[in-house]
C-alpha atoms as a PDB file:
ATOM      1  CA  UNK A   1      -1.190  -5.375 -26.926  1.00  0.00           C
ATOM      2  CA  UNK A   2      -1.138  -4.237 -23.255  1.00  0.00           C
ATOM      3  CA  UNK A   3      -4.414  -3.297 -21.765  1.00  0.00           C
ATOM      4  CA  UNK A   4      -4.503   0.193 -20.670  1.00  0.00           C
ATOM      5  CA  UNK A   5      -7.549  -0.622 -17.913  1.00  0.00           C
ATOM      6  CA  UNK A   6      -6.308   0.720 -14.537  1.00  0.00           C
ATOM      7  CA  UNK A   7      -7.042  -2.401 -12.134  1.00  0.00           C
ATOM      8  CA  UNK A   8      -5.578  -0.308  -9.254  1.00  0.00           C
ATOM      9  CA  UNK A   9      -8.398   2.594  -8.619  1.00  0.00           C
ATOM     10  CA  UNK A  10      -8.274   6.060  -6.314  1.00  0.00           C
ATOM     11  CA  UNK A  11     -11.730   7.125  -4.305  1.00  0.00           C
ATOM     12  CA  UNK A  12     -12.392  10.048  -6.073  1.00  0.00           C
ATOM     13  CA  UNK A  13     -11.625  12.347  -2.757  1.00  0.00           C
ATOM     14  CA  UNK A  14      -8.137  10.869  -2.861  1.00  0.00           C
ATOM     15  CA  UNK A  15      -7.691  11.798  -6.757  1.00  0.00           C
ATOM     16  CA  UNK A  16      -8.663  15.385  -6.088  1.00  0.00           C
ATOM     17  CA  UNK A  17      -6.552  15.639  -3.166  1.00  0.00           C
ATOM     18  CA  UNK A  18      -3.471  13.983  -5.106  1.00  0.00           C
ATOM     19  CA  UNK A  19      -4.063  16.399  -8.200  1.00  0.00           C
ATOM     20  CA  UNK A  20      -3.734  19.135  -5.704  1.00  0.00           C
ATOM     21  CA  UNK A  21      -0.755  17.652  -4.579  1.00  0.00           C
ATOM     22  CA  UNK A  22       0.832  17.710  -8.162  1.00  0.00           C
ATOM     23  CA  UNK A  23      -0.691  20.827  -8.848  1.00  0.00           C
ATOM     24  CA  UNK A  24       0.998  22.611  -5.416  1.00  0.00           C
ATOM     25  CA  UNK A  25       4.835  20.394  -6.297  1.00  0.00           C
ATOM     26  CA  UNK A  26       4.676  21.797  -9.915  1.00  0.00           C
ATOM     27  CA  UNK A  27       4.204  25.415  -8.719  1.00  0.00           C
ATOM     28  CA  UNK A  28       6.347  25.147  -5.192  1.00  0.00           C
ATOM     29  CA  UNK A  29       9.275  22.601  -6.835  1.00  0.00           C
ATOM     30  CA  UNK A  30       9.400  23.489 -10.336  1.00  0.00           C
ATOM     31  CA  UNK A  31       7.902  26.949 -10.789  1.00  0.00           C
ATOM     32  CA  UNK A  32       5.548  26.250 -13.323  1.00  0.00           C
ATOM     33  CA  UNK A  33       1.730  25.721 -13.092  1.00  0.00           C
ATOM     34  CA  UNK A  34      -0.180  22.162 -14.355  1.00  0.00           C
ATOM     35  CA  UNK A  35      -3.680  22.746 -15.784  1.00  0.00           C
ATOM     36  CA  UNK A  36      -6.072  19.961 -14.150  1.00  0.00           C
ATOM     37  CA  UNK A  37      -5.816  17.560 -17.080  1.00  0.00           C
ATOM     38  CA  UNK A  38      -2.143  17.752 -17.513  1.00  0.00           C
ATOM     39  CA  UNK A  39      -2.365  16.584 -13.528  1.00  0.00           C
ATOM     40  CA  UNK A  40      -5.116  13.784 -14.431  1.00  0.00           C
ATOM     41  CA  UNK A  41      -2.932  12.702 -17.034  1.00  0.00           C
ATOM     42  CA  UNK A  42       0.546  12.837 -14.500  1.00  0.00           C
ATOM     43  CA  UNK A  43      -1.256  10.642 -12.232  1.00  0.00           C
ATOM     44  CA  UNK A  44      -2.632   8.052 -14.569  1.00  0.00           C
ATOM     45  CA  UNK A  45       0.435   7.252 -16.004  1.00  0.00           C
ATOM     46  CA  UNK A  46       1.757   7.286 -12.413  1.00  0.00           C
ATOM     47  CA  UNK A  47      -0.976   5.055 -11.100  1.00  0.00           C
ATOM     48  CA  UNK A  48      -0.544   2.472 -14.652  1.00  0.00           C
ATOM     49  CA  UNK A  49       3.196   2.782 -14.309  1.00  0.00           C
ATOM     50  CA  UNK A  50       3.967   2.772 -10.510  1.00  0.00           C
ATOM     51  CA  UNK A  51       0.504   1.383  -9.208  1.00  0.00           C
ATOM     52  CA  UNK A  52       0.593  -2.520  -9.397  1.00  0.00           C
ATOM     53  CA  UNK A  53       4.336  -2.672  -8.468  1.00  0.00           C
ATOM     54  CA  UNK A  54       4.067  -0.678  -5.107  1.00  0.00           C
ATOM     55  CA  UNK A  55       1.022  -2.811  -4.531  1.00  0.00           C
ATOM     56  CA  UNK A  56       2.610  -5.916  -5.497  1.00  0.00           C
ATOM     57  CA  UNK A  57       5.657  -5.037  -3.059  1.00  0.00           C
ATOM     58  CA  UNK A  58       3.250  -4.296  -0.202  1.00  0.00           C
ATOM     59  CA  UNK A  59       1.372  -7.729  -0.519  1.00  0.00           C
ATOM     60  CA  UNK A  60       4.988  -9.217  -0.666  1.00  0.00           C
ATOM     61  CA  UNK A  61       5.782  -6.880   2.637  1.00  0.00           C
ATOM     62  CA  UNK A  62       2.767  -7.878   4.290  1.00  0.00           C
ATOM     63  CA  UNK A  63       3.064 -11.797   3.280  1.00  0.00           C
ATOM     64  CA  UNK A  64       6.613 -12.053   4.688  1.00  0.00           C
ATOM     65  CA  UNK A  65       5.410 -10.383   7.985  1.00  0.00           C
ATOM     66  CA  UNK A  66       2.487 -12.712   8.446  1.00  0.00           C
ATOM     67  CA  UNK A  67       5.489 -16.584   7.303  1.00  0.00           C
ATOM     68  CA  UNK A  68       7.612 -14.832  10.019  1.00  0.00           C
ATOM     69  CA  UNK A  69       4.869 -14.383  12.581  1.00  0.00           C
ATOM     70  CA  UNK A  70       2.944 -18.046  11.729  1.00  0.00           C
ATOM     71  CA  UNK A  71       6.497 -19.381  11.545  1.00  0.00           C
ATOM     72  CA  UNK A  72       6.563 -18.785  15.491  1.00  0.00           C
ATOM     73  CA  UNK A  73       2.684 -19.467  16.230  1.00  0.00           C
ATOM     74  CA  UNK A  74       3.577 -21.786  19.010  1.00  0.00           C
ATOM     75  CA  UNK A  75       6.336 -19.741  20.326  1.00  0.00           C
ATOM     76  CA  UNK A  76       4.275 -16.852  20.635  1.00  0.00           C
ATOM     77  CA  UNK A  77       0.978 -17.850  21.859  1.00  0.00           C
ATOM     78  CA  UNK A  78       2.075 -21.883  23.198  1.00  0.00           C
ATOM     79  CA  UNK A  79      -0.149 -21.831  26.182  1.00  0.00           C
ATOM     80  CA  UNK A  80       0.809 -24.639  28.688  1.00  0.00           C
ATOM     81  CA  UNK A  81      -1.297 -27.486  28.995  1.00  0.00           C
ATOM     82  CA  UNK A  82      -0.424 -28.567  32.596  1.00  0.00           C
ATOM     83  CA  UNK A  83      -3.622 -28.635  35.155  1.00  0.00           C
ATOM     84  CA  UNK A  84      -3.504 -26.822  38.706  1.00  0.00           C
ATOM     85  CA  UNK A  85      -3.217 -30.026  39.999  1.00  0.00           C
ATOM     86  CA  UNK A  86      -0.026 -31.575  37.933  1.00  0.00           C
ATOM     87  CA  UNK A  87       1.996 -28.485  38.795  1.00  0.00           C
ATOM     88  CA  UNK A  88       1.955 -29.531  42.707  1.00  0.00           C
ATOM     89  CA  UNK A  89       1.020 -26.636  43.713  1.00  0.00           C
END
C-alpha cells in the first residue's frame, strides 16, 4: 500500500494564502464557492499528486544547470598562471 504521508510540506502562511487562492479561482473562474475543507482537501491531493514531481523536475532543472556550469569550470574562471615577470612586460 502507498503511504499517504506528505514528505513535501507548506509553512502554514503559505497554506492559508494558497487556500485563498483556490477559494478566490473557484468563485472568480468557476462561479461557485469552496468551503475551507473542500480547499484543504483540493490542495492535499494537489500537493500528494503534483508535489514530489514538480520538485523532482526542479532538482533535475537545477542539477543540469550546475553539469553545464562545472562542465566549463576552467573556461569560466581559468585564471592565468603567468608572473609579471614571464609576460615581458
Amino acid at each position: 500500500m502507498a503511504n499517504d504521508t506528505m514528505r513535501i510540506q507548506l509553512s502554514e502562511e503559505r497554506r492559508e494564502r494558497v487556500l485563498g487562492s483556490i477559494a478566490r479561482f473557484f468563485d472568480d473562474k468557476l462561479d461557485r464557492e469552496i468551503s475551507v475543507f473542500q480547499a484543504e482537501q483540493l490542495l492535499d491531493f494537489m500537493v500528494l499528486e503534483l508535489g514530489a514531481p514538480v520538485y523532482n523536475q526542479a532538482i533535475r532543472d537545477a542539477h543540469g544547470f550546475l553539469q553545464e556550469k562545472l562542465s566549463d569550470l576552467e573556461g569560466e574562471f581559468y585564471e592565468p598562471e603567468d608572473s609579471y615577470d614571464r609576460q615581458g612586460s
